[in-house]
N, C-alpha and C. Protein backbone atom coordinates (compact mmCIF):
# COMPACT_ATOMS: atom_id res chain seq x y z
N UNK A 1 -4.69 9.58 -24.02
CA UNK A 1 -4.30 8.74 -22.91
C UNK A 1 -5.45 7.82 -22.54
N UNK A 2 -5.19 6.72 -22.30
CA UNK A 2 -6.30 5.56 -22.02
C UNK A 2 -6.32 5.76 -20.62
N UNK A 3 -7.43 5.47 -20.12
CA UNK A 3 -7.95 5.32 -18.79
C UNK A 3 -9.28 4.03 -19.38
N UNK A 4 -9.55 3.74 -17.55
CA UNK A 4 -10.44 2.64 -17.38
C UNK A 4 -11.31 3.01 -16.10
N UNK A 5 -12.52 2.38 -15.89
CA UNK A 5 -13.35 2.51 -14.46
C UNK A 5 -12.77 1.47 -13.50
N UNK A 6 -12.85 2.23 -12.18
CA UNK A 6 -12.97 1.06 -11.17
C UNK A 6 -13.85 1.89 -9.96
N UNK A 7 -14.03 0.19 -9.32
CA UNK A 7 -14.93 0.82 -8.49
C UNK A 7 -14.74 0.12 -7.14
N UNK A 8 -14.80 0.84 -6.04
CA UNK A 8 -14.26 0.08 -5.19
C UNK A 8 -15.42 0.24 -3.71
N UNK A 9 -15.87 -1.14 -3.37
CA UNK A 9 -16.55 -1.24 -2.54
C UNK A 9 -16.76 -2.34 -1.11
N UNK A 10 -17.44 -1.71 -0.26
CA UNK A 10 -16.54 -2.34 1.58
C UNK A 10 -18.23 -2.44 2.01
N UNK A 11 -18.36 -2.52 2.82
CA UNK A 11 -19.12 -3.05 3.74
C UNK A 11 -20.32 -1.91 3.98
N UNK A 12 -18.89 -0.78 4.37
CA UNK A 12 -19.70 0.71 4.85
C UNK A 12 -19.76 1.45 3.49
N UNK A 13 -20.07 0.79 2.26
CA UNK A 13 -20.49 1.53 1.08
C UNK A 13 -19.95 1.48 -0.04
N UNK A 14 -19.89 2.69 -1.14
CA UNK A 14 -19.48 3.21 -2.04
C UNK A 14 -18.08 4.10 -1.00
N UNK A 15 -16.67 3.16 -1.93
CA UNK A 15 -15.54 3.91 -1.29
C UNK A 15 -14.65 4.74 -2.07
N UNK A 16 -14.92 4.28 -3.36
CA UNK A 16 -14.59 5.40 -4.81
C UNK A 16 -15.00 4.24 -5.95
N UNK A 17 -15.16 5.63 -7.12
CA UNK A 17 -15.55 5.27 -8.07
C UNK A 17 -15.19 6.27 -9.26
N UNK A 18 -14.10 5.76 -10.25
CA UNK A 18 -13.77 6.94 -11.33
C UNK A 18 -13.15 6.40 -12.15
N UNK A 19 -12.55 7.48 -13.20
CA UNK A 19 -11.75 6.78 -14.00
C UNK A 19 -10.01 6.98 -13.52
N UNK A 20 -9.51 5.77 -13.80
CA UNK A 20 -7.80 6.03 -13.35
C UNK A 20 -7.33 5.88 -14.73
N UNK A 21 -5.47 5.81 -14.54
CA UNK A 21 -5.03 5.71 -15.70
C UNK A 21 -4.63 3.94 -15.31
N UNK A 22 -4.15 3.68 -13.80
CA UNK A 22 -3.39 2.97 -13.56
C UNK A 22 -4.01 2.69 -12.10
N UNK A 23 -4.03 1.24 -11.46
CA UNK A 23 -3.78 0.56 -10.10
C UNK A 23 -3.48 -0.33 -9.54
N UNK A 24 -2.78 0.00 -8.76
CA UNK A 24 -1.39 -1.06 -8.07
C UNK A 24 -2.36 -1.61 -6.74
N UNK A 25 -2.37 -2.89 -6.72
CA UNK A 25 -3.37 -4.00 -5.79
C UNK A 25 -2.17 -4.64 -4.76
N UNK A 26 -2.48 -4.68 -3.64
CA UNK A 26 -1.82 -5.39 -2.30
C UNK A 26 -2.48 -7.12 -2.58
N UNK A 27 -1.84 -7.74 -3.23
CA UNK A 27 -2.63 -9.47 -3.53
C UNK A 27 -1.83 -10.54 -2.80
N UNK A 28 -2.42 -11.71 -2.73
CA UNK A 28 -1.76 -12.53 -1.92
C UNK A 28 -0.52 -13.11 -2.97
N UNK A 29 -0.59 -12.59 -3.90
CA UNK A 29 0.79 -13.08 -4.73
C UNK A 29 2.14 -11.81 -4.49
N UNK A 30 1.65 -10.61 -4.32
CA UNK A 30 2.52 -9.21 -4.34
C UNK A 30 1.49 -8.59 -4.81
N UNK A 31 2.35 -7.39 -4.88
CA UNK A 31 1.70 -6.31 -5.36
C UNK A 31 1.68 -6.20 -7.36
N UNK A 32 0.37 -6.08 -7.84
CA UNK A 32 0.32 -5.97 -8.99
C UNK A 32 -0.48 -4.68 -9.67
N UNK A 33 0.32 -4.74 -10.75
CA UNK A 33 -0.33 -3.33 -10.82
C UNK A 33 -1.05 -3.04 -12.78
N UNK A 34 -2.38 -2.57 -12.55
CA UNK A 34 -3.10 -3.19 -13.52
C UNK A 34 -3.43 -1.88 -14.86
N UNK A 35 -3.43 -1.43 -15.80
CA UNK A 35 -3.05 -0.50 -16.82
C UNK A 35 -4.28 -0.73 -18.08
N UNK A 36 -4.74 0.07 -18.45
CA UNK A 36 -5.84 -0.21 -19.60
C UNK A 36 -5.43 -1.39 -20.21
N UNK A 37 -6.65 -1.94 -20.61
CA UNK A 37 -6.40 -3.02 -21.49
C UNK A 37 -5.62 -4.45 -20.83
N UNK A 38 -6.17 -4.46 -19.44
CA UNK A 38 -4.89 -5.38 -18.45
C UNK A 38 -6.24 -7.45 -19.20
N UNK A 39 -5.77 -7.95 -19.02
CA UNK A 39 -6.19 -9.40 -19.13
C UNK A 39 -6.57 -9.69 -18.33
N UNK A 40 -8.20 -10.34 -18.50
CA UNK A 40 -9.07 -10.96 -17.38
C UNK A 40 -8.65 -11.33 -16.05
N UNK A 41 -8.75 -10.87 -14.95
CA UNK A 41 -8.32 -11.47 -13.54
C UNK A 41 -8.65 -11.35 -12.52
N UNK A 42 -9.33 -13.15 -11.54
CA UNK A 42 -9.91 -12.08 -10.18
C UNK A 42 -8.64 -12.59 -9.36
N UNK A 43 -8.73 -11.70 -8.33
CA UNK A 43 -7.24 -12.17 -7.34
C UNK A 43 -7.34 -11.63 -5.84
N UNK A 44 -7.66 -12.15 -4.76
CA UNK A 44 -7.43 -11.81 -3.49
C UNK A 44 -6.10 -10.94 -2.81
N UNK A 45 -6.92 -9.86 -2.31
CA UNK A 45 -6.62 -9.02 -1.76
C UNK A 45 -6.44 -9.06 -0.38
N UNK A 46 -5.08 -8.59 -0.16
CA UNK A 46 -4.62 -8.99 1.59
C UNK A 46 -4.32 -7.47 1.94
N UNK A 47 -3.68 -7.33 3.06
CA UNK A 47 -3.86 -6.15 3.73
C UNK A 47 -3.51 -5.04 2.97
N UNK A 48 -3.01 -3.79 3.19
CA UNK A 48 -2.14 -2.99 1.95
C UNK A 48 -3.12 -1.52 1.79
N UNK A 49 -2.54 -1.46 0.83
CA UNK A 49 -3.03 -0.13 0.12
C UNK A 49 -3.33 -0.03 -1.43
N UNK A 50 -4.13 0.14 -2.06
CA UNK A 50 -4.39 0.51 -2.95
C UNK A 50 -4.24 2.03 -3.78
N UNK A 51 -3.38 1.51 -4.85
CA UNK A 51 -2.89 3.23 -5.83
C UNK A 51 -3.78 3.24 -6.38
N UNK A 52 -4.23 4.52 -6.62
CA UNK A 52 -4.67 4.90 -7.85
C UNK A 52 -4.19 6.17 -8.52
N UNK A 53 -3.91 6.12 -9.39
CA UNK A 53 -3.18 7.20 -10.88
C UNK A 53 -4.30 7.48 -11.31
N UNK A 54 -5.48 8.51 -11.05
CA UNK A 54 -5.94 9.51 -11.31
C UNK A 54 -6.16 10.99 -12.39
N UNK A 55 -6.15 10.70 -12.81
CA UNK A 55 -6.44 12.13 -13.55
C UNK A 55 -6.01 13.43 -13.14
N UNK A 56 -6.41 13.71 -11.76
CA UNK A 56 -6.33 14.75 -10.93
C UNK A 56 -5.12 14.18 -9.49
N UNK A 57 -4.68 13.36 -9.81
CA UNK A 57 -3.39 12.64 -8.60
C UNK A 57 -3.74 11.51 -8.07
N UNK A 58 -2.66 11.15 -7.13
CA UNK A 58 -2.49 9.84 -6.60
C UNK A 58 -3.77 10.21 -5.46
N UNK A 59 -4.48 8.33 -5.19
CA UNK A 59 -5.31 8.42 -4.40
C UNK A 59 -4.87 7.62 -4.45
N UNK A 60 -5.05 7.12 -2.26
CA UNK A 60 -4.40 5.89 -1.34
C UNK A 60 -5.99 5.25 -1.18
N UNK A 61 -6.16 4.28 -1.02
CA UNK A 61 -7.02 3.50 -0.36
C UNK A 61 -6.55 2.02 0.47
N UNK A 62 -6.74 2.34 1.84
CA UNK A 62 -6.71 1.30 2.68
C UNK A 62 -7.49 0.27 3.06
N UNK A 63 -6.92 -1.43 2.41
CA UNK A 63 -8.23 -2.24 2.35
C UNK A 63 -7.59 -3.24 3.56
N UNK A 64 -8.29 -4.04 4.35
CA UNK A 64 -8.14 -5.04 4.89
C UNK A 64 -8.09 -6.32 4.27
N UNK A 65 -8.61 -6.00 2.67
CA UNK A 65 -8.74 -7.72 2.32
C UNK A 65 -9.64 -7.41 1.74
N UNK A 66 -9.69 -8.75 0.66
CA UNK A 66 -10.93 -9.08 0.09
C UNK A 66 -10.60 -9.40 -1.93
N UNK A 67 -11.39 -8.79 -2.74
CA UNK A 67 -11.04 -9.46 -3.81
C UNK A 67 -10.94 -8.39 -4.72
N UNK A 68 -10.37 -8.50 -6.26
CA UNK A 68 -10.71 -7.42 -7.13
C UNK A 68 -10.63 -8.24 -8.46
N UNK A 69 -11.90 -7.66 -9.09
CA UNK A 69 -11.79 -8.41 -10.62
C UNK A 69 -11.65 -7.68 -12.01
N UNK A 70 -10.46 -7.87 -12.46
CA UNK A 70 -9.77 -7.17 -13.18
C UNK A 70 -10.54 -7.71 -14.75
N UNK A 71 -11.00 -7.01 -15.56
CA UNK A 71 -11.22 -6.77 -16.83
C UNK A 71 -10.52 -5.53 -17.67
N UNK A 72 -10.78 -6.02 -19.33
CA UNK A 72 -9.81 -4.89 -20.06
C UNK A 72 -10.43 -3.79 -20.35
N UNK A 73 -11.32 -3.35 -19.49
CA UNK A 73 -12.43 -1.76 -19.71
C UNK A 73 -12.72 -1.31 -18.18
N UNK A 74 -12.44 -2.30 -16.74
CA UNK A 74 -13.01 -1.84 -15.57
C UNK A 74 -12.46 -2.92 -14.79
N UNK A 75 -12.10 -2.59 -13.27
CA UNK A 75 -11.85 -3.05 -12.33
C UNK A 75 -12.85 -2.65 -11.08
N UNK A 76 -13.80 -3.99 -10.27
CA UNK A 76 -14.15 -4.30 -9.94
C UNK A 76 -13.48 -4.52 -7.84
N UNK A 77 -13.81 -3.64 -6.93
CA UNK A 77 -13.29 -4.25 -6.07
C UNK A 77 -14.03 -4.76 -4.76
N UNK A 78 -14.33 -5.57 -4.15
CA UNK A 78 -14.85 -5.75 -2.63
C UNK A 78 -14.19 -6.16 -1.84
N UNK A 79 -14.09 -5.34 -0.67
CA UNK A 79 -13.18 -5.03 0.19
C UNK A 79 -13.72 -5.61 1.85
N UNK A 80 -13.18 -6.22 2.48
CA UNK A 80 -13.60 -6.30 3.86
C UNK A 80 -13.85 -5.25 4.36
N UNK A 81 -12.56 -4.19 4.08
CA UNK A 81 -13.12 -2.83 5.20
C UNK A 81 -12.07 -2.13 3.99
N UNK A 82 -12.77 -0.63 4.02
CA UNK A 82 -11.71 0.07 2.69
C UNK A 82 -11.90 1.68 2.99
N UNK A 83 -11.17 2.80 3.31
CA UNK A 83 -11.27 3.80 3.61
C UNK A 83 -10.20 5.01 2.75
N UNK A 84 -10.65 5.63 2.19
CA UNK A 84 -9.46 6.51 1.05
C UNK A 84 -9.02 7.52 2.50
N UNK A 85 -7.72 7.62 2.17
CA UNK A 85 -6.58 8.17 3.32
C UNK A 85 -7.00 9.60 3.22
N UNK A 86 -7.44 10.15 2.43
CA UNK A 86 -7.48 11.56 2.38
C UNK A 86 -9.04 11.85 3.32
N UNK A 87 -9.89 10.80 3.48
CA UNK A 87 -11.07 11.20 4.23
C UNK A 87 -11.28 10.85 5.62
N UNK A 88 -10.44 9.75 6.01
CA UNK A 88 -9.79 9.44 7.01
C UNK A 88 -9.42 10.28 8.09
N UNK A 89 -9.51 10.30 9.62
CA UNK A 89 -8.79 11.27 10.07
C UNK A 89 -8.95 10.39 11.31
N UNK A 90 -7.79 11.40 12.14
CA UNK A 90 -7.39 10.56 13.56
C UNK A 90 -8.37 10.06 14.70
N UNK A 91 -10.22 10.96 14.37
CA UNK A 91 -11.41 11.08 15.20
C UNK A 91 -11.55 10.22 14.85
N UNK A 92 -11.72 9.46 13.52
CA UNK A 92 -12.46 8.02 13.28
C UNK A 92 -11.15 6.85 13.98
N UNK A 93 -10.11 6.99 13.55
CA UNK A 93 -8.89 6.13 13.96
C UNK A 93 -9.29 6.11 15.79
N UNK A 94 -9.51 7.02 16.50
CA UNK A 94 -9.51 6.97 17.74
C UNK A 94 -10.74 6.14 18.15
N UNK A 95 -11.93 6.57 17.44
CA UNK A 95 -13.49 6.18 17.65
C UNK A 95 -13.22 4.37 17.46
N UNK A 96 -12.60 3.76 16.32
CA UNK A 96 -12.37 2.67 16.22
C UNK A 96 -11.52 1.78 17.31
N UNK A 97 -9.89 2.35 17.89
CA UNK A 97 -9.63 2.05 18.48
C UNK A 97 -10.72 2.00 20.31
N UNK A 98 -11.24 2.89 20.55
CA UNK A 98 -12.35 2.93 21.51
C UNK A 98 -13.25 1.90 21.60
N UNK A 99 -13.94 1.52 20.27
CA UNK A 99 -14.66 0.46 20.54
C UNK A 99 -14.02 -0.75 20.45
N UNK A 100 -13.14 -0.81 20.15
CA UNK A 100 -12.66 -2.50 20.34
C UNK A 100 -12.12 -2.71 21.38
N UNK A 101 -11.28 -1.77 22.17
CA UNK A 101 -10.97 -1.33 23.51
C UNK A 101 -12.47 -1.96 24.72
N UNK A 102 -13.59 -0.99 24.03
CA UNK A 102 -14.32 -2.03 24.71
C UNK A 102 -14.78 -3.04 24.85
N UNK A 103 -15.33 -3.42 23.67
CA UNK A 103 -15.11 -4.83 23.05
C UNK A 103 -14.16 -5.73 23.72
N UNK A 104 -13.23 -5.52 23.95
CA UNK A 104 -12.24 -6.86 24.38
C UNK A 104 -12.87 -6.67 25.94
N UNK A 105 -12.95 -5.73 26.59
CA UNK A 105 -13.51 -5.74 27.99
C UNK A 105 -14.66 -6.55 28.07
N UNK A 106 -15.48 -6.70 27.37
CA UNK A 106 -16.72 -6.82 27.65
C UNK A 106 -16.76 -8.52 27.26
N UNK A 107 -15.82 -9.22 26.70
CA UNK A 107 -15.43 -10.31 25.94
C UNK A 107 -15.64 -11.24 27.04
N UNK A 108 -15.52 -11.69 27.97
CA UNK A 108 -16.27 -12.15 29.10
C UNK A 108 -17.63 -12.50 29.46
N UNK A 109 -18.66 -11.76 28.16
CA UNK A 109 -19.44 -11.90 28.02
C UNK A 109 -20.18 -12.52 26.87
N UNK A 110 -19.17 -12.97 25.87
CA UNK A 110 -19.04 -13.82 24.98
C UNK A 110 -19.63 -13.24 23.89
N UNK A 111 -19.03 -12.05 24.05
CA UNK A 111 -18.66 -11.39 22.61
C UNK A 111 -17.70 -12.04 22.01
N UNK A 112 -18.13 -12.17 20.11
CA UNK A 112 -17.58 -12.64 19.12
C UNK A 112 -15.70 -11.99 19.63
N UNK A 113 -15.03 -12.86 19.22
CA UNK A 113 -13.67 -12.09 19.20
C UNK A 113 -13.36 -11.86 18.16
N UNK A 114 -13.42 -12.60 16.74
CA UNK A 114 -13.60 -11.82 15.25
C UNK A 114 -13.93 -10.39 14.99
N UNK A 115 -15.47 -10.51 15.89
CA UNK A 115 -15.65 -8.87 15.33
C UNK A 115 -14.48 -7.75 16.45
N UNK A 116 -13.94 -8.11 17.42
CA UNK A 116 -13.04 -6.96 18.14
C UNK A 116 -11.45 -7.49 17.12
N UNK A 117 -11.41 -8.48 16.88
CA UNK A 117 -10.02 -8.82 16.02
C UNK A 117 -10.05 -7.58 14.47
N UNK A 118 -11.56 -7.60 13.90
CA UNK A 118 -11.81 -6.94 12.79
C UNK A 118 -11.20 -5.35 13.00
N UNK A 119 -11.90 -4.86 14.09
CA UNK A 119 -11.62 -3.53 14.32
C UNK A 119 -10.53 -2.98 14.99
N UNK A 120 -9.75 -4.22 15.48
CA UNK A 120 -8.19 -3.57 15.57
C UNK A 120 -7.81 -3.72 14.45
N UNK A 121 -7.30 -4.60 12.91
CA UNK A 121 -6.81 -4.55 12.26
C UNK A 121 -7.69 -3.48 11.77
N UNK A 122 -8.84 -2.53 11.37
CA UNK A 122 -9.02 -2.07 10.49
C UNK A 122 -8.13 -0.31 11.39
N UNK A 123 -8.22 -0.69 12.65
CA UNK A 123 -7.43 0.58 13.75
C UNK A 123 -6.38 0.59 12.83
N UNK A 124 -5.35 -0.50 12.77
CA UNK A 124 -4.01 -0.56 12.86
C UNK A 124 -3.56 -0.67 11.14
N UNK A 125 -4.19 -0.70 10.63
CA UNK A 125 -4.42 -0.37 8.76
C UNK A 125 -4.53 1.06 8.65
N UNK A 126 -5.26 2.18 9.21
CA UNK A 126 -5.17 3.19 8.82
C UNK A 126 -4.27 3.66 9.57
N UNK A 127 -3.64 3.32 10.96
CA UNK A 127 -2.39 3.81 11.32
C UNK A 127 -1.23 3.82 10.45
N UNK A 128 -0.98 2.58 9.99
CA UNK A 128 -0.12 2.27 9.56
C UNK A 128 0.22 2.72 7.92
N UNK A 129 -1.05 3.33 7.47
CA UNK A 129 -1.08 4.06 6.10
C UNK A 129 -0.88 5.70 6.26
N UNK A 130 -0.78 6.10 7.37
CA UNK A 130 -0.37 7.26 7.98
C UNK A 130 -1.83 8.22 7.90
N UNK A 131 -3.18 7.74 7.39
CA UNK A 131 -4.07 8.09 7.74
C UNK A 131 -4.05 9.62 8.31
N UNK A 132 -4.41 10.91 7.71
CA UNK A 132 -4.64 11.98 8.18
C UNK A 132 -3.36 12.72 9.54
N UNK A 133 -2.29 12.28 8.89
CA UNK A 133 -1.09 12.19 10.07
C UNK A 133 0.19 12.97 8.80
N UNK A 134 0.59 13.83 9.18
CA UNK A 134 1.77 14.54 8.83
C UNK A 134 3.05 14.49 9.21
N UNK A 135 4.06 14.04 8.19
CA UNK A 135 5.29 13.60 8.96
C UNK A 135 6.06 14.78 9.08
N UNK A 136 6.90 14.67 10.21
CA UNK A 136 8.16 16.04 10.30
C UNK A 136 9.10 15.90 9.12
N UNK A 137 9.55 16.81 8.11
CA UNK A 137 10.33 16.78 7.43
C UNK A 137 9.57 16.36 6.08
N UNK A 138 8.88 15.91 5.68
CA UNK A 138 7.73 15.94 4.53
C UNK A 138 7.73 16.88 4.07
């Protein structure tokens, strides 16, 4: 079975790095999804989630944006903000929503509104990926 590297990286670090078989990209064209041996490509990345087909299972990663450059041996990613769902949990989701909460209060004082705009979408990205959250009936 062929596999390839990717590596995927944000602001706050190293966010994974391994071999997959397969990964499906959130791009401003749709969603594409990239397989050993895929043909040269860089392509912007919009909100979404990122698959990865694993060896050992599916891994989610939640990006805000940004780019990934696809070659036929490794995929390449930088991410505005990027957090794998399984490490994620509702303390950081809350801690985030908190500071932008204050942030907008304090905005009167001519705080950037970009950086409180950043940290609600990166709030409302891991909400919305169900982030460390268990559904009834699952």
């Amino acid at each position: 079975m062929n596999n390839f590297g990717i590596e995927i990286l944000s602001p706050q670090g190293l966010v994974f790095k391994g071999e997959i078989r397969s990964a499906s990209f959130p791009t401003t064209s749709g969603i594409i999804t990239v397989l050993p041996g895929h043909e040269g490509l860089v392509t912007e990345l919009t909100h979404g989630e990122i698959m990865l087909d694993c060896v050992n299972g599916v891994k989610k990663i939640t990006v805000t944006g940004g780019f990934a450059e696809i070659t036929n041996k490794n995929v390449n990613v930088i991410a505005e903000f990027a957090a794998q769902s399984d490490e994620t949990n509702k303390h950081k989701i809350a801690q985030a929503v908190k500071l932008a909460k204050e942030m907008k209060e304090k905005r009167k004082n001519f705080i950037d509104m970009s950086v409180i705009e950043t940290e609600l979408k990166k709030s409302v990205a891991e909400l919305k990926s169900g982030i460390g959250l268990k559904r009834k009936g699952m």
